[in-house]
N, C-alpha and C. Protein backbone atom coordinates (compact mmCIF):
# COMPACT_ATOMS: atom_id res chain seq x y z
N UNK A 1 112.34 104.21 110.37
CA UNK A 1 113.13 104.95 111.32
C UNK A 1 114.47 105.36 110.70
N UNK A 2 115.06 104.33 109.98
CA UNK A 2 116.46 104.57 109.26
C UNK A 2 116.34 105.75 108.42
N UNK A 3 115.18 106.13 107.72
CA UNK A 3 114.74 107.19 106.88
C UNK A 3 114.44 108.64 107.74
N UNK A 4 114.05 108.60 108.78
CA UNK A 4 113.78 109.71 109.99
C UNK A 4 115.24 110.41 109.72
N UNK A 5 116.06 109.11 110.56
CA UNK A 5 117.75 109.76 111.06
C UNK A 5 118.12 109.94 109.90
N UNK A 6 118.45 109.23 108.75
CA UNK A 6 119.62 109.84 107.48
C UNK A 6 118.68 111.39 107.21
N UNK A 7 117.41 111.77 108.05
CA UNK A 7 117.37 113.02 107.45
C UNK A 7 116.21 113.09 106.01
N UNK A 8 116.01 112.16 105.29
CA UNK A 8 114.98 111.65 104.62
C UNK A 8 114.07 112.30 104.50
N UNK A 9 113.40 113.56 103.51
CA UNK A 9 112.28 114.12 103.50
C UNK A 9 110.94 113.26 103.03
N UNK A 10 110.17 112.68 104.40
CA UNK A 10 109.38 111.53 103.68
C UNK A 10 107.69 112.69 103.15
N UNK A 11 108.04 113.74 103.42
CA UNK A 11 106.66 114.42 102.76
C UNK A 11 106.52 114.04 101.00
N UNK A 12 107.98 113.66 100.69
CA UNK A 12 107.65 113.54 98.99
C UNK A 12 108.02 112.12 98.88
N UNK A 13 107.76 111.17 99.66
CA UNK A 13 108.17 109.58 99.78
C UNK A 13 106.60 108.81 99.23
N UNK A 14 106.46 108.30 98.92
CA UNK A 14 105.00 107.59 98.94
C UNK A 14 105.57 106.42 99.63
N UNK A 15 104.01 105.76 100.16
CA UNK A 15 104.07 104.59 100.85
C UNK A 15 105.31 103.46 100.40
N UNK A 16 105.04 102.87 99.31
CA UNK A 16 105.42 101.73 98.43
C UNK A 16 107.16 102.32 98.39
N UNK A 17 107.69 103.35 98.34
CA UNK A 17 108.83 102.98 98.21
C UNK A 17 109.63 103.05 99.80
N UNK A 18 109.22 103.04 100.78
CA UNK A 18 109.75 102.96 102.35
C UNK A 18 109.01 102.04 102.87
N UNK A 19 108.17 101.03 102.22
CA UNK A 19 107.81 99.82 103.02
C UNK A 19 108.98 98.60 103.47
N UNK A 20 109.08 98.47 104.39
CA UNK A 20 109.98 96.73 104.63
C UNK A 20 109.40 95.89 103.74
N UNK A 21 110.00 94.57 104.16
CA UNK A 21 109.68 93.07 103.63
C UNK A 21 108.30 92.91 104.49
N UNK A 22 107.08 91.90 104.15
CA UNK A 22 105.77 91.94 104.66
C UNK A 22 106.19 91.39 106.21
N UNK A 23 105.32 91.56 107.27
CA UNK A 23 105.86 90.39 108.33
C UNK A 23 105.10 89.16 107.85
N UNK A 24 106.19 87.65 108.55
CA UNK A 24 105.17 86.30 108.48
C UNK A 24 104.23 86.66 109.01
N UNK A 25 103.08 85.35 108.73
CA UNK A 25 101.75 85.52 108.73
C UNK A 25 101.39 83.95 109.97
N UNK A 26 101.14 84.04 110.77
CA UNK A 26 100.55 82.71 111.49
C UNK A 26 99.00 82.74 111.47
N UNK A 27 98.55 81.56 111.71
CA UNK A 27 97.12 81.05 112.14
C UNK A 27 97.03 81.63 113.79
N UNK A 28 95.95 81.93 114.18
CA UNK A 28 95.96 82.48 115.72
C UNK A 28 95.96 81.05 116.35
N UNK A 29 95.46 79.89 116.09
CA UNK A 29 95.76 78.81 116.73
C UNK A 29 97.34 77.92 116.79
N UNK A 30 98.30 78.47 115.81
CA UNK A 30 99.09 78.03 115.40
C UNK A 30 100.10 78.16 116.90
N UNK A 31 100.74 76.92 117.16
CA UNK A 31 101.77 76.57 118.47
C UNK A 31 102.88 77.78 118.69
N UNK A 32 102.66 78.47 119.96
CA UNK A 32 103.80 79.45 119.96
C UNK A 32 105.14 79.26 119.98
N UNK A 33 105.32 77.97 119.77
CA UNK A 33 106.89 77.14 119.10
C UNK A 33 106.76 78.04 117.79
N UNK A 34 106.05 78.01 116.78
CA UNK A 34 106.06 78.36 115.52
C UNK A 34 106.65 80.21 115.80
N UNK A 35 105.87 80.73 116.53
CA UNK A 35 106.08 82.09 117.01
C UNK A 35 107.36 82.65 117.17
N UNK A 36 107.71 81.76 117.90
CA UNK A 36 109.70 81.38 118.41
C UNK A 36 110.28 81.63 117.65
N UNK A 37 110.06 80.56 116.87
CA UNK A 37 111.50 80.30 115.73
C UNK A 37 111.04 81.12 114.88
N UNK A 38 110.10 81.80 114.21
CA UNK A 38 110.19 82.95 113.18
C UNK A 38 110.63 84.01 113.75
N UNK A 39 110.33 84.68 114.93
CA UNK A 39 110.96 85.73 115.86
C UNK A 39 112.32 85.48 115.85
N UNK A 40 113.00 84.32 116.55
CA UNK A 40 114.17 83.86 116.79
C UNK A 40 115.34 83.92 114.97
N UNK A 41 114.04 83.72 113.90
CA UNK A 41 114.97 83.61 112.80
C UNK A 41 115.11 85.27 111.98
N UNK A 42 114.72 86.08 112.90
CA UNK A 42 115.31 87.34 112.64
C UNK A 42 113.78 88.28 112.34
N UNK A 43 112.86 87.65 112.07
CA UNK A 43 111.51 88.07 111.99
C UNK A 43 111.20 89.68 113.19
N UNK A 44 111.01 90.95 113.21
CA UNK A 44 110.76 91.87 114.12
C UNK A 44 109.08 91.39 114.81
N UNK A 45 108.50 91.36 114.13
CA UNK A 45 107.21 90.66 114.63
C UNK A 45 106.35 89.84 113.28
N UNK A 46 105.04 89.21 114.21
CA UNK A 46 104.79 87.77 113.28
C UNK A 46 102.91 88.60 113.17
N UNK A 47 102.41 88.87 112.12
CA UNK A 47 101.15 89.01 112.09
C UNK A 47 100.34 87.78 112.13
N UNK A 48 99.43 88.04 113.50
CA UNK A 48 98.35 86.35 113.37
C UNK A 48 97.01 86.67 113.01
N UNK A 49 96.70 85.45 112.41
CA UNK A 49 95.44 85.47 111.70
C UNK A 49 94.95 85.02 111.82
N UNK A 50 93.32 85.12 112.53
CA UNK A 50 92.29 84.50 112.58
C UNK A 50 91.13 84.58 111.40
N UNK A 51 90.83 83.60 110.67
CA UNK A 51 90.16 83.70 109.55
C UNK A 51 90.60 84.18 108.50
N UNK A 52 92.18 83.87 108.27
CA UNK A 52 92.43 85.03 107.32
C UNK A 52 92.51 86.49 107.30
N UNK A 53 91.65 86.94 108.72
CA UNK A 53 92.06 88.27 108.47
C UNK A 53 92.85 88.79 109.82
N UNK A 54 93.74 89.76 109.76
CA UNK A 54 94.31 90.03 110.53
C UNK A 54 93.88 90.47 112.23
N UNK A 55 94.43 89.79 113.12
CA UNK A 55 93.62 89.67 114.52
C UNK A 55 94.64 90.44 115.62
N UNK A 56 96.39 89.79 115.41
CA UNK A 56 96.87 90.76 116.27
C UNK A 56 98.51 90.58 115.92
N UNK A 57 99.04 91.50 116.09
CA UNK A 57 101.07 91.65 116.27
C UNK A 57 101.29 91.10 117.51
N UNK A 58 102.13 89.99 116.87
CA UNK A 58 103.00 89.36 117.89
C UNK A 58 104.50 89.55 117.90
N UNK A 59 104.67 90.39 119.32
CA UNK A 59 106.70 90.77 118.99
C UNK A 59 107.29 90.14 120.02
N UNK A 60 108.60 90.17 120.16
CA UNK A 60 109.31 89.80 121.01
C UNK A 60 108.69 89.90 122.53
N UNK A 61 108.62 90.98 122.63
CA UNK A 61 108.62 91.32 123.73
C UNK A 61 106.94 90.77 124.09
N UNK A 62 105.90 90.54 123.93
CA UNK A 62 104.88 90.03 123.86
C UNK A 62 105.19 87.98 124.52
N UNK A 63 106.25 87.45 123.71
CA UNK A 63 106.54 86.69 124.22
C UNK A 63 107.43 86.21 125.59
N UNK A 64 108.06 86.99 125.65
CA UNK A 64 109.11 87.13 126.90
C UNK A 64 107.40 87.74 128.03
N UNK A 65 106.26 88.56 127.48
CA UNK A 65 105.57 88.46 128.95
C UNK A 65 104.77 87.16 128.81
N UNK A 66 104.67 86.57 127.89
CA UNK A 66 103.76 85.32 127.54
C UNK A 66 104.36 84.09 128.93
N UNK A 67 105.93 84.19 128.55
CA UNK A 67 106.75 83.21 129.41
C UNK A 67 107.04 83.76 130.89
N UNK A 68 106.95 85.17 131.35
CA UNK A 68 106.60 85.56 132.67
C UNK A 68 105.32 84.90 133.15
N UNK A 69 104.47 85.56 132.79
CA UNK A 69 103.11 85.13 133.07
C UNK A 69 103.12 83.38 133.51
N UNK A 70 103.76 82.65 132.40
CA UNK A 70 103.69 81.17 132.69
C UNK A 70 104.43 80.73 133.71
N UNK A 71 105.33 81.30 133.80
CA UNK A 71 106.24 81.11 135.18
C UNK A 71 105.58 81.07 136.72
N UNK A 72 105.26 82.49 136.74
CA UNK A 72 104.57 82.72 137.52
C UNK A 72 102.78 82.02 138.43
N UNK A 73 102.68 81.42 137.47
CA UNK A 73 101.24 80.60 137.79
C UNK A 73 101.41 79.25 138.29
């Protein structure tokens, strides 16, 4: 997005040089305490993995409805 606004012609960009840092990686069974504190430690979202291979994006906002939902029941 930072590349959109400064104006950035990404037609002559290749992938590899406008990638971020990778996101962490969790186990899909792994305690959504773990979820927390990588989110909480500045993480934008946490890729989880079932079997090693990628199953689903977990972001902020995914958790804030995780903790509605629990409230509510």
């Amino acid at each position: 997005m930072k590349l959109l606004y400064d104006g950035t012609d990404l037609s002559h960009q290749n992938v590899g040089s406008i990638m971020g840092a990778p996101l962490p990686e969790v186990d899909i069974a792994t305690d959504i305490t773990e979820a927390y504190r990588l989110l909480l430690a500045g993480a934008n979202a946490i890729l989880a993995l079932e079997k090693r291979k990628p199953r689903a994006v977990l972001t902020r906002m995914d958790l804030v409805n995780f903790w509605i939902q629990e409230k509510t029941k």
